[in-house]
N, C-alpha and C. Protein backbone atom coordinates (compact mmCIF):
# COMPACT_ATOMS: atom_id res chain seq x y z
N UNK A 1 81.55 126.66 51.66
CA UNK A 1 81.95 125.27 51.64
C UNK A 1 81.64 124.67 53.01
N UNK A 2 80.89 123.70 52.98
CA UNK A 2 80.51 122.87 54.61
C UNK A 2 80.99 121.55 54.15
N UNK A 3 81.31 120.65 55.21
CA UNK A 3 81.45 119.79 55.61
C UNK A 3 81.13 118.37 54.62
N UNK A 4 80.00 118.91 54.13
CA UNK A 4 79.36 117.37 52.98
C UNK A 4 80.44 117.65 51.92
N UNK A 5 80.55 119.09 51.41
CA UNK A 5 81.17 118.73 50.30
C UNK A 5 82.75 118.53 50.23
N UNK A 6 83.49 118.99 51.77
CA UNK A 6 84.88 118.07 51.88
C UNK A 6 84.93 116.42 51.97
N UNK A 7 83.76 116.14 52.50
CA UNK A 7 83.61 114.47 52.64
C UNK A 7 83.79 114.28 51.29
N UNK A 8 82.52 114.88 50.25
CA UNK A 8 82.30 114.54 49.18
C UNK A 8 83.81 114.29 48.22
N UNK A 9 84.13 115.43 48.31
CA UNK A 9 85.69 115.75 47.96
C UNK A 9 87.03 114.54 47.82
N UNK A 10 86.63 114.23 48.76
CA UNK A 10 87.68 112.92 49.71
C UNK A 10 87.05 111.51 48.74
N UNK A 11 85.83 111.89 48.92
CA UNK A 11 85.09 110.25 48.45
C UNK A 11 85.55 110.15 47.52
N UNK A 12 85.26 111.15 46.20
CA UNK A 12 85.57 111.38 44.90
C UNK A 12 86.74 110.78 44.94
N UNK A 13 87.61 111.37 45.44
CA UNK A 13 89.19 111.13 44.86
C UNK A 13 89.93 109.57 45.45
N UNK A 14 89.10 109.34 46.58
CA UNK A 14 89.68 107.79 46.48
C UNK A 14 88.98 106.82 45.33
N UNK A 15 87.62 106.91 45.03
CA UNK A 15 86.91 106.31 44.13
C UNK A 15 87.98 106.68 42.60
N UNK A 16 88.55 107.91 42.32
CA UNK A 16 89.15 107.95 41.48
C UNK A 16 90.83 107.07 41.55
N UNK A 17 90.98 106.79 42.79
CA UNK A 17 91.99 106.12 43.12
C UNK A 17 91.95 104.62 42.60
N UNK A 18 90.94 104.40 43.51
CA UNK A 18 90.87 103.04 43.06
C UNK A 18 90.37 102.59 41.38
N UNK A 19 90.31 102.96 40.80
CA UNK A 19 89.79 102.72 39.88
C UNK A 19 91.37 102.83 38.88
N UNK A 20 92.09 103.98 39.31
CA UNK A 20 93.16 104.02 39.08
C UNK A 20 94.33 102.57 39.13
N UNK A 21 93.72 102.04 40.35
CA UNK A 21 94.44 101.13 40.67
C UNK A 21 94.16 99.89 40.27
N UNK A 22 92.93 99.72 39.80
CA UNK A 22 92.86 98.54 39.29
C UNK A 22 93.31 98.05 38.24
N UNK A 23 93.89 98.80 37.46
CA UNK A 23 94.46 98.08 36.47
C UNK A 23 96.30 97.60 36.81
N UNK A 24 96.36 97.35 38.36
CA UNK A 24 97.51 96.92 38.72
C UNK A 24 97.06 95.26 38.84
N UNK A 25 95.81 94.92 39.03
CA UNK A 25 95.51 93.73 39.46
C UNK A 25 96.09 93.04 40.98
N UNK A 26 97.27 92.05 40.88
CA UNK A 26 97.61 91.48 41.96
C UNK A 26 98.64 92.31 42.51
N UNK A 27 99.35 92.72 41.64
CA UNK A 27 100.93 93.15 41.94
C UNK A 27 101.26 93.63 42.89
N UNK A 28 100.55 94.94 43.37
CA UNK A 28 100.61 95.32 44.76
C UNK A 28 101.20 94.77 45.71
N UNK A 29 99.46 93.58 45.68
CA UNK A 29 99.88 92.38 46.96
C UNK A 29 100.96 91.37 46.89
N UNK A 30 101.22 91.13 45.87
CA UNK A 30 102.86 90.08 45.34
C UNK A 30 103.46 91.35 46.03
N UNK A 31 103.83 92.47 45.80
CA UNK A 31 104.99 93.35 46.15
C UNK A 31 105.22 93.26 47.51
N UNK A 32 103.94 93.58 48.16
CA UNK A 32 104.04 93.87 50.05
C UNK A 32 104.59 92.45 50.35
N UNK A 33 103.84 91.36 50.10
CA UNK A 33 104.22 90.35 50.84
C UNK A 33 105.37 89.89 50.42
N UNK A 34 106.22 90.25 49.61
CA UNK A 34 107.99 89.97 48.53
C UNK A 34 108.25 91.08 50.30
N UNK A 35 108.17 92.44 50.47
CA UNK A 35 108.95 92.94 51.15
C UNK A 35 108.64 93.03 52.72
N UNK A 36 107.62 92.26 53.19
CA UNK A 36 107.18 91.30 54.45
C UNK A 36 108.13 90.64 54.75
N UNK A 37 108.42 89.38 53.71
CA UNK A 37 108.60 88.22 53.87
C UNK A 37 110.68 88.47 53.84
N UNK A 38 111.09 89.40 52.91
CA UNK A 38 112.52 90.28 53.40
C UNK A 38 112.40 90.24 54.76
N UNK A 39 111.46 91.41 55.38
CA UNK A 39 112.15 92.10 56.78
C UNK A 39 111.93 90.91 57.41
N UNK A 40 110.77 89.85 57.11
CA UNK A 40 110.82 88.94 57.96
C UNK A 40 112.17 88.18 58.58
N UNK A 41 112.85 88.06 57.53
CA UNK A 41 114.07 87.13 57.13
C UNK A 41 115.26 87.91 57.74
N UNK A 42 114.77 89.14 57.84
CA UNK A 42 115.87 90.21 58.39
C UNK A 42 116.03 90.14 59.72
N UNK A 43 114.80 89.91 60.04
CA UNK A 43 114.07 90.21 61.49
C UNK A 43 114.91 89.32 62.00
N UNK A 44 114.61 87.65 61.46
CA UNK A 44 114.73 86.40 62.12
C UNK A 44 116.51 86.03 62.23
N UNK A 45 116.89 86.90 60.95
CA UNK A 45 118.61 86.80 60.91
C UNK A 45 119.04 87.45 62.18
N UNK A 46 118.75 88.43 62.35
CA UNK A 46 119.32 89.45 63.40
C UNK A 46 119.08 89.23 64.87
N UNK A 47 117.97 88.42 65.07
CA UNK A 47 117.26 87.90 66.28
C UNK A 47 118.45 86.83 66.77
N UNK A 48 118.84 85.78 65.62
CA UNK A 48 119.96 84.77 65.81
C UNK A 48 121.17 85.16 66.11
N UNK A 49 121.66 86.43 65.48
CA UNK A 49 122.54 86.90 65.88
C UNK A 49 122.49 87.33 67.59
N UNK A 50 121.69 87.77 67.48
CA UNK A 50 121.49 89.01 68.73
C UNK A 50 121.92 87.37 69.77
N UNK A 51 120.87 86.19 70.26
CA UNK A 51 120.54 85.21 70.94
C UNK A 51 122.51 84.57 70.67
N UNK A 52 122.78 84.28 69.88
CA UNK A 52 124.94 83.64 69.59
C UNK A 52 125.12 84.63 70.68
N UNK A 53 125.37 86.06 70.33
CA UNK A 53 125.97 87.13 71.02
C UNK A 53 125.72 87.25 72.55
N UNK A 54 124.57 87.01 72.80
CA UNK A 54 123.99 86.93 74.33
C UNK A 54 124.38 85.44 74.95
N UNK A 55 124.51 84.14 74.13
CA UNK A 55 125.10 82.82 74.60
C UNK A 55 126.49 82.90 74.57
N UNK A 56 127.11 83.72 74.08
CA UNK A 56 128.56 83.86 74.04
C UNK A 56 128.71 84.68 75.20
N UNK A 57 128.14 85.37 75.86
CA UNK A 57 128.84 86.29 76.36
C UNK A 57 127.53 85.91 77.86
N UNK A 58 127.53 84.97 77.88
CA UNK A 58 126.22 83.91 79.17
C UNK A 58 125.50 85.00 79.50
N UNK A 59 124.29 85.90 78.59
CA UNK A 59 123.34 86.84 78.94
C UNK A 59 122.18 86.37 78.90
N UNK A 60 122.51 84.85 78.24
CA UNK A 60 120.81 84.71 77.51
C UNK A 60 120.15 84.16 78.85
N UNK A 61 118.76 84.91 78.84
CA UNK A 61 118.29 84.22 80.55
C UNK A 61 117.23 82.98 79.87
């Protein structure tokens, strides 16, 4: 076994991947950006918190 035919190996099975995957169409990408757009919201909640907590307590520089 050399080298071409682990590449080969690899190629195969994502080509079998994707092909796999296409019959998801969009969904995927609706999914990631649904759980982006969460942590985003998480992110930005917790940031506000953090900035009250640091003006309450005169840290914020």
């Amino acid at each position: 076994m050399n080298m071409t035919d682990i590449f080969n190996g690899i190629g195969h099975f994502f080509q079998w991947t994707f092909t796999f995957m296409k019959g998801f169409g969009n969904k995927p990408n609706i999914f990631f950006w649904l759980i982006i757009a969460a942590l985003f919201v998480t992110w930005l909640r917790m940031q506000a918190k953090f900035n009250k907590e640091a003006k309450e307590k005169n840290t914020l520089q």
